[in-house]
PDB file of N, CA and C in Angstrom:
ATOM      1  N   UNK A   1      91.140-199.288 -57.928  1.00  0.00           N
ATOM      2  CA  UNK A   1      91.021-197.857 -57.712  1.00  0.00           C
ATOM      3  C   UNK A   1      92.355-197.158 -57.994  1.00  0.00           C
ATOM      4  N   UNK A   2      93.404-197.802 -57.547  1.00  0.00           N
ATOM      5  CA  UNK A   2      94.419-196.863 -57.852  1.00  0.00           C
ATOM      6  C   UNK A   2      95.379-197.232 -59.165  1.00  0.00           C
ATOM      7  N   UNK A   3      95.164-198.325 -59.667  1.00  0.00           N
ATOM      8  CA  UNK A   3      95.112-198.003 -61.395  1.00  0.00           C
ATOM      9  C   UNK A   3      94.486-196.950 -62.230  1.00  0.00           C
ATOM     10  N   UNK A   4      92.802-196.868 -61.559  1.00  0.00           N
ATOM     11  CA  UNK A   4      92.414-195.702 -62.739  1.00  0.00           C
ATOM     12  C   UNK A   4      92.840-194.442 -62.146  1.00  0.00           C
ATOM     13  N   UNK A   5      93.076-194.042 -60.828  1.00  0.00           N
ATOM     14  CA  UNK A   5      94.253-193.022 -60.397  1.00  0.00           C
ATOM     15  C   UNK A   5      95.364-193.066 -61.151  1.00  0.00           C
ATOM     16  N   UNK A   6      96.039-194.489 -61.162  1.00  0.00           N
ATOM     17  CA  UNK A   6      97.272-193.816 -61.756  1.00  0.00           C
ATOM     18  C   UNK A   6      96.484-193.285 -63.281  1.00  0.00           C
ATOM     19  N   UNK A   7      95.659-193.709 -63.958  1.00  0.00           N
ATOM     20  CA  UNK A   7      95.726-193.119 -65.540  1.00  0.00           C
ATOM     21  C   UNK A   7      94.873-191.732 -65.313  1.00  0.00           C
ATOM     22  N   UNK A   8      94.124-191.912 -64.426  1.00  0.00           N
ATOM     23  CA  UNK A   8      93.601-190.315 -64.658  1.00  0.00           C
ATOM     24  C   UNK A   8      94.031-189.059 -64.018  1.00  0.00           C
ATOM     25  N   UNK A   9      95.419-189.414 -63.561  1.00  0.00           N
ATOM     26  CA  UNK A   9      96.378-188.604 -62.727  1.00  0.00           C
ATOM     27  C   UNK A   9      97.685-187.894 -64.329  1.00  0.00           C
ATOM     28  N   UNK A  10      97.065-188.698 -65.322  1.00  0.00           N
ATOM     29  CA  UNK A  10      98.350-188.406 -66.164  1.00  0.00           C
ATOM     30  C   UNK A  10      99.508-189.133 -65.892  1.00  0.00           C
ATOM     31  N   UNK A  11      99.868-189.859 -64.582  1.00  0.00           N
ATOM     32  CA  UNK A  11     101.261-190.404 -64.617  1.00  0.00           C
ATOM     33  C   UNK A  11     100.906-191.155 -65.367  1.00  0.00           C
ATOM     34  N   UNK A  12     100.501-192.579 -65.620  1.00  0.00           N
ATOM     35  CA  UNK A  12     100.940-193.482 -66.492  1.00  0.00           C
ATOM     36  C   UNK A  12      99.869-193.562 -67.507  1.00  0.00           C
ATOM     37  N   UNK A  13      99.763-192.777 -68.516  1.00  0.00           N
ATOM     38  CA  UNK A  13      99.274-192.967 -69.972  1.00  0.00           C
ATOM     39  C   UNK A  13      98.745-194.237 -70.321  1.00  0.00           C
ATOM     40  N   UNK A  14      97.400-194.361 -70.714  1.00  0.00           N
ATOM     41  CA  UNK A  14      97.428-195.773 -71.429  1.00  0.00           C
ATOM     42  C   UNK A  14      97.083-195.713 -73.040  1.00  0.00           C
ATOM     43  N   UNK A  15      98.226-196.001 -73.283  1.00  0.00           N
ATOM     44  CA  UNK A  15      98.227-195.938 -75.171  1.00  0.00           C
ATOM     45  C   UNK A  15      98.545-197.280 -76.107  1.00  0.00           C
ATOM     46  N   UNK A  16      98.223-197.066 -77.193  1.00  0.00           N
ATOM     47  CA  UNK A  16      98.383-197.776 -78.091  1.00  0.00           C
ATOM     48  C   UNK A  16      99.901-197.787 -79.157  1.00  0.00           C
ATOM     49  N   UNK A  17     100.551-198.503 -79.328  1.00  0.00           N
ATOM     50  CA  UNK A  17     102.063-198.004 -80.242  1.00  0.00           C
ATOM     51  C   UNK A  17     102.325-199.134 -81.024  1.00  0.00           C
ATOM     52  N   UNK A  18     102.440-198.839 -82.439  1.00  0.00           N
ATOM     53  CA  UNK A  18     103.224-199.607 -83.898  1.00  0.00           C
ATOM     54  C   UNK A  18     104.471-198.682 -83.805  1.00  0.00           C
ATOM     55  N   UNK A  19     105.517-199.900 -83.069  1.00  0.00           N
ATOM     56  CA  UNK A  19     106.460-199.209 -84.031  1.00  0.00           C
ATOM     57  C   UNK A  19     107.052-198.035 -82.686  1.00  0.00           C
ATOM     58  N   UNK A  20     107.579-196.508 -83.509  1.00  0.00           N
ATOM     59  CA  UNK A  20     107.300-195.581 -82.695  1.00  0.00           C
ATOM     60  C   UNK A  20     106.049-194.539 -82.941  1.00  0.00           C
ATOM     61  N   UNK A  21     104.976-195.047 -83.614  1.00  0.00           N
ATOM     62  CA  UNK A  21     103.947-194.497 -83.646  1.00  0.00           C
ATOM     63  C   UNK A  21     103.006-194.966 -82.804  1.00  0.00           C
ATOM     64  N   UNK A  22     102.273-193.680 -82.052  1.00  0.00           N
ATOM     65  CA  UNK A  22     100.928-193.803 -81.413  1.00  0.00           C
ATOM     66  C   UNK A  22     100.410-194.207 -81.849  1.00  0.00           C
ATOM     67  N   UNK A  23      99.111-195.282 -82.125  1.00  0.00           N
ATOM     68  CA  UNK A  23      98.117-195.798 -82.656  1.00  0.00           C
ATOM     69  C   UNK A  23      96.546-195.279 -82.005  1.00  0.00           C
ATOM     70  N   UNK A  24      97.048-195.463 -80.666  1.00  0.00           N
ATOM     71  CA  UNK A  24      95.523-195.117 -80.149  1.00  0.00           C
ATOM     72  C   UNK A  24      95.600-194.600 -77.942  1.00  0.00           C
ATOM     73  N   UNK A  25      94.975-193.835 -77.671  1.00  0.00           N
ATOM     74  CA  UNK A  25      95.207-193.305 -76.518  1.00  0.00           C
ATOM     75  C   UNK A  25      93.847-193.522 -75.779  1.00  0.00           C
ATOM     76  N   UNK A  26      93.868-193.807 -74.489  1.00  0.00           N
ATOM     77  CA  UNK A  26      92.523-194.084 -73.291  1.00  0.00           C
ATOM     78  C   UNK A  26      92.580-193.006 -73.422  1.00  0.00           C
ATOM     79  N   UNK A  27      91.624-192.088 -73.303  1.00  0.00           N
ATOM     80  CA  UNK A  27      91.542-190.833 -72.977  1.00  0.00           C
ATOM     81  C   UNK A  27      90.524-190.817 -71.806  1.00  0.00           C
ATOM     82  N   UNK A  28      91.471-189.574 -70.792  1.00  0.00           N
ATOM     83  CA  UNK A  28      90.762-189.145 -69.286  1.00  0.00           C
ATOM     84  C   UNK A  28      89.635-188.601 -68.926  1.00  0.00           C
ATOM     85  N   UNK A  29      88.244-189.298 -68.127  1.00  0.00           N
ATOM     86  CA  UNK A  29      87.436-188.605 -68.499  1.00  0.00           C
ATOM     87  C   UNK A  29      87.233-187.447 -67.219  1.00  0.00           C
ATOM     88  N   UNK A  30      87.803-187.375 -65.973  1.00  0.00           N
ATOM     89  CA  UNK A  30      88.112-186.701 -65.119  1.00  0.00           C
ATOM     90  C   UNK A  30      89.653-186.842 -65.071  1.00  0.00           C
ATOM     91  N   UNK A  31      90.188-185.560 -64.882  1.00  0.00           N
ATOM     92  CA  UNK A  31      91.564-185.876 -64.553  1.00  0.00           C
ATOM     93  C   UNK A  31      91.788-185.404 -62.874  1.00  0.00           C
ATOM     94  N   UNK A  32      92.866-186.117 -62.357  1.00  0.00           N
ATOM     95  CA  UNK A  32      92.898-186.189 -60.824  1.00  0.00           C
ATOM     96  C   UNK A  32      94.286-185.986 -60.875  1.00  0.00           C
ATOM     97  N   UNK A  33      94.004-185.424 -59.326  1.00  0.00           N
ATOM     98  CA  UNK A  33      95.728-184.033 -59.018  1.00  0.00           C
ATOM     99  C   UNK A  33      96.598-185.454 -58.600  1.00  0.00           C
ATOM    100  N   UNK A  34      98.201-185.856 -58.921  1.00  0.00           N
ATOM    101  CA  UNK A  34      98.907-186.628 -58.481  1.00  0.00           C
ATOM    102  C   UNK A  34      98.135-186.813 -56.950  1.00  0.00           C
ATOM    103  N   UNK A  35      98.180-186.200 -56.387  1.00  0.00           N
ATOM    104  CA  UNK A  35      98.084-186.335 -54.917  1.00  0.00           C
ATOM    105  C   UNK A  35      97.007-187.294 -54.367  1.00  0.00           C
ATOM    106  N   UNK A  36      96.061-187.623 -55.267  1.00  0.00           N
ATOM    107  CA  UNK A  36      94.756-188.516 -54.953  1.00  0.00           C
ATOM    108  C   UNK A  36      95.526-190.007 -55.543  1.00  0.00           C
ATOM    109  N   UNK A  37      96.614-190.282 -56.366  1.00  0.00           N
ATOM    110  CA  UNK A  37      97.389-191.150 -56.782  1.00  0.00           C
ATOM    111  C   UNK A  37      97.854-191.502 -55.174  1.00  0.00           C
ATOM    112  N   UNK A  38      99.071-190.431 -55.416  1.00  0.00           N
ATOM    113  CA  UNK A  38     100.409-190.613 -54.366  1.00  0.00           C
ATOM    114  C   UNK A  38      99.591-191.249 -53.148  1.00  0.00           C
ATOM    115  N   UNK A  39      98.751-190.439 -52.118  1.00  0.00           N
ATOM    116  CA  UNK A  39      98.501-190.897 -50.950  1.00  0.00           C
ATOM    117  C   UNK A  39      97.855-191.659 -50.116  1.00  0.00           C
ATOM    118  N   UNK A  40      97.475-192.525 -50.550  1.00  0.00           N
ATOM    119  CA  UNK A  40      97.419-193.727 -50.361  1.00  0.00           C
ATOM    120  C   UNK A  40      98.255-194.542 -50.341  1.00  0.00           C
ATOM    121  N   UNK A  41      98.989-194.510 -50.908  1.00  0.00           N
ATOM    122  CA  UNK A  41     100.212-195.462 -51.042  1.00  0.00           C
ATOM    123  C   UNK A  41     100.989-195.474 -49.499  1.00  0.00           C
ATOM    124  N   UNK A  42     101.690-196.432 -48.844  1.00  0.00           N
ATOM    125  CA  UNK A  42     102.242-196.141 -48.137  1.00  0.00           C
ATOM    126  C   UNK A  42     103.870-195.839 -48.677  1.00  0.00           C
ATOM    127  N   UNK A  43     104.373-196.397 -49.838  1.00  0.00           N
ATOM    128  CA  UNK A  43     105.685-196.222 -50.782  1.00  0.00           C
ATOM    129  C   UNK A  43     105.625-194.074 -50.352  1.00  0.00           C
ATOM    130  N   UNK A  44     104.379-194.035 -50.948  1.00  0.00           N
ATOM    131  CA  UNK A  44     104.873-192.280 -50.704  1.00  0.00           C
ATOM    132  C   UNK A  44     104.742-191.744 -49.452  1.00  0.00           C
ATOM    133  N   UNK A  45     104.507-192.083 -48.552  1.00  0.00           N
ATOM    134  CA  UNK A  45     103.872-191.267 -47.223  1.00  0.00           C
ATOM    135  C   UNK A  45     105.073-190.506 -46.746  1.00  0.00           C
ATOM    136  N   UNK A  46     106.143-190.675 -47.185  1.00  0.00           N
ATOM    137  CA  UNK A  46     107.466-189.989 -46.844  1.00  0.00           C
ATOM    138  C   UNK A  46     107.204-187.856 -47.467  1.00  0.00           C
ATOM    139  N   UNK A  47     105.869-188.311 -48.350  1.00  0.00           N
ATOM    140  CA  UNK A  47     106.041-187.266 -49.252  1.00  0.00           C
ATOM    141  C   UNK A  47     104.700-185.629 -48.895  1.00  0.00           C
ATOM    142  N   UNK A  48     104.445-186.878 -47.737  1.00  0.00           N
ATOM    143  CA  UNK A  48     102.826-186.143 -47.045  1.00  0.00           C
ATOM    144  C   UNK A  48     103.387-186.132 -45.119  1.00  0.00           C
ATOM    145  N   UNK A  49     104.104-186.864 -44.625  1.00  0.00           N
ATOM    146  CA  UNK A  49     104.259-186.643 -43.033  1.00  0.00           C
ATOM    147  C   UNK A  49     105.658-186.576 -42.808  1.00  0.00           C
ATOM    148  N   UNK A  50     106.278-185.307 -42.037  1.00  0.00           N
ATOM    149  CA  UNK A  50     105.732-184.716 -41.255  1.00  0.00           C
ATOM    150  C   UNK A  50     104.669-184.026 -42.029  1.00  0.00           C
ATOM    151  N   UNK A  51     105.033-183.580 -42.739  1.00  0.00           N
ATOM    152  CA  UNK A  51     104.223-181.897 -43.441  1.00  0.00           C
ATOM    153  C   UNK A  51     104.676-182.463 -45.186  1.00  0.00           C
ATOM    154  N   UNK A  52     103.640-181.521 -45.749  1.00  0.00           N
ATOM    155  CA  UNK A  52     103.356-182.236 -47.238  1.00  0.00           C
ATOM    156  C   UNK A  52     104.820-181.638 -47.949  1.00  0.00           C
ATOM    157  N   UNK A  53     105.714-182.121 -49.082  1.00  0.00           N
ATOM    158  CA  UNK A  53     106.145-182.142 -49.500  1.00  0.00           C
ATOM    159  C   UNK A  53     105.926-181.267 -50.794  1.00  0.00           C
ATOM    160  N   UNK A  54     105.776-179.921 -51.102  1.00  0.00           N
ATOM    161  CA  UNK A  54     104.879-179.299 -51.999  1.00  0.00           C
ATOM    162  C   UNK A  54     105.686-179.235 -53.235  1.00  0.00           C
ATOM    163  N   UNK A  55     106.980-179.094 -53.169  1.00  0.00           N
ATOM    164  CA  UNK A  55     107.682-178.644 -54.004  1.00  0.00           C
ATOM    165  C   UNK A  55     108.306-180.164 -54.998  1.00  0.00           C
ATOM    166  N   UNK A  56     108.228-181.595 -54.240  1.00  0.00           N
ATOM    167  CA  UNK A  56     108.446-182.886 -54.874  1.00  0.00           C
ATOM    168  C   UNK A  56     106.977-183.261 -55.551  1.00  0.00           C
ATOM    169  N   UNK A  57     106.148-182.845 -55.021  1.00  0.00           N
ATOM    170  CA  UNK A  57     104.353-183.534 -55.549  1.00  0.00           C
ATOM    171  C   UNK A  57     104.307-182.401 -56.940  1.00  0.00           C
ATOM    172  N   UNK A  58     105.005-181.121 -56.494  1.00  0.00           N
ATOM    173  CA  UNK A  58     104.784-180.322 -57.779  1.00  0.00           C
ATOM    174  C   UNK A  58     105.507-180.637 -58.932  1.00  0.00           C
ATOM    175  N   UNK A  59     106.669-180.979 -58.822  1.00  0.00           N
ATOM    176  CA  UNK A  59     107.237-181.841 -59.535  1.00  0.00           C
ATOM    177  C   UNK A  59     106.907-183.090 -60.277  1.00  0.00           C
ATOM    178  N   UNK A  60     106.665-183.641 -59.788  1.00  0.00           N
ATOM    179  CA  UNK A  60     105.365-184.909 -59.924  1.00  0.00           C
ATOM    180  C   UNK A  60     104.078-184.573 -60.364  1.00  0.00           C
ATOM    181  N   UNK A  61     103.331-183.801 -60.273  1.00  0.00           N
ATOM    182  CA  UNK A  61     102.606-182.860 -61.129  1.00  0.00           C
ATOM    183  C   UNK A  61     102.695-182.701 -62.614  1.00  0.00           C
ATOM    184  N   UNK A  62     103.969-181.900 -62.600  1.00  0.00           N
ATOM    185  CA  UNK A  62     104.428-181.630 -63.618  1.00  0.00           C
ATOM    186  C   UNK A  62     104.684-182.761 -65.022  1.00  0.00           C
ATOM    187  N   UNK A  63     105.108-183.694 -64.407  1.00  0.00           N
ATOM    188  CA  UNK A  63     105.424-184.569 -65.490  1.00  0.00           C
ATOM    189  C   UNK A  63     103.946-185.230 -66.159  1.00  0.00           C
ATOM    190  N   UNK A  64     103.291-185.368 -64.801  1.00  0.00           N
ATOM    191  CA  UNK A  64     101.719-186.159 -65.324  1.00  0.00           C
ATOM    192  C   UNK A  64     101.374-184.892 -66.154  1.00  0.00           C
ATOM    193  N   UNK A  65     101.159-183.476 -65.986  1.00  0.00           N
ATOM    194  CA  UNK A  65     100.752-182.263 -67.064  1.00  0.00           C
ATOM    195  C   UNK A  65     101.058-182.474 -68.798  1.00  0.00           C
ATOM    196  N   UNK A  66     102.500-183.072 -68.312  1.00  0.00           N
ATOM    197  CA  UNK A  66     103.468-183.260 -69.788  1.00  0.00           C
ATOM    198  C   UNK A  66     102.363-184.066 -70.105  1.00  0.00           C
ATOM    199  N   UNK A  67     102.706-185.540 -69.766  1.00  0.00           N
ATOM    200  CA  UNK A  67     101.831-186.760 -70.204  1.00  0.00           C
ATOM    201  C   UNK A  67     100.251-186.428 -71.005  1.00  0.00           C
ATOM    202  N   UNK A  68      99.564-185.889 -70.262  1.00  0.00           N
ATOM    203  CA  UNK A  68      98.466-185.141 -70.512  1.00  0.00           C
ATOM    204  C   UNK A  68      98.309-184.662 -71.919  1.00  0.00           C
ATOM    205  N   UNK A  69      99.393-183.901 -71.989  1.00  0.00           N
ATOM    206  CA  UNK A  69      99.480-183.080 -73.341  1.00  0.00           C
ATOM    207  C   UNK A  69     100.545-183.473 -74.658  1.00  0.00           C
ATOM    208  N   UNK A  70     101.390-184.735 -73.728  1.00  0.00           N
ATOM    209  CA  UNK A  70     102.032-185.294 -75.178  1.00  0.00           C
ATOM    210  C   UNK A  70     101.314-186.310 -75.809  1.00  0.00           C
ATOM    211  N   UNK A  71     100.491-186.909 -75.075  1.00  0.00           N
ATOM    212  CA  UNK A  71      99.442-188.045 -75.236  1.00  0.00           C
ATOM    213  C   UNK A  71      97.938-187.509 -75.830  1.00  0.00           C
ATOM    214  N   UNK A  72      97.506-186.184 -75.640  1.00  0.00           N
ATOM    215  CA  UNK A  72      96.458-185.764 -75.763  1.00  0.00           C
ATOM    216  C   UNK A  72      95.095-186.891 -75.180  1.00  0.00           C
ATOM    217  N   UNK A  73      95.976-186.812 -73.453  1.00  0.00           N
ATOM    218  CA  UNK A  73      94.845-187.380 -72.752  1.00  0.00           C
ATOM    219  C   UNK A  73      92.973-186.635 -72.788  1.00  0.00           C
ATOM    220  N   UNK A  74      92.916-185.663 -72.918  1.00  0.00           N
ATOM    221  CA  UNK A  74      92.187-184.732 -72.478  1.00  0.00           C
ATOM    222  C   UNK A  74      91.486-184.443 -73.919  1.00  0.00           C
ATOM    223  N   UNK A  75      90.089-184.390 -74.331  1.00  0.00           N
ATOM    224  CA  UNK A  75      89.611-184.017 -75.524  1.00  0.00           C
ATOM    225  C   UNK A  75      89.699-182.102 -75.403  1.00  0.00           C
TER     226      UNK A  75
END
């Protein structure tokens, strides 16, 4: 479960590469907010208690967004 979190969160891309060329990309068929990744984990719980961490998860957000769109997860 939290493998296909991590790929359909955008953090970790699953692609194909020759070289420094893309060859081929999993593409997402729901994409899911970091936060269904992160919390579960106990590694992050630093990032949800006391009180949620909005401004580090947005951050974290952000990069899976990149991923998303440098990868052309998303048809």
């Amino acid at each position: 479960r939290l493998s296909r979190l991590a790929k359909e969160s955008g953090l970790f891309p699953v692609f194909e590469a020759e070289g420094d060329e893309i060859t081929g990309v999993s593409k997402i068929r729901k994409l899911a907010p970091v936060e269904e990744y992160l919390m579960p984990q106990k590694r992050y719980q630093h990032l949800f208690k006391p009180e949620i961490d909005k401004e580090t998860i947005g951050r974290i957000q952000q990069i899976a967004d990149r991923n998303v769109v440098k990868f052309g997860l998303i048809d």
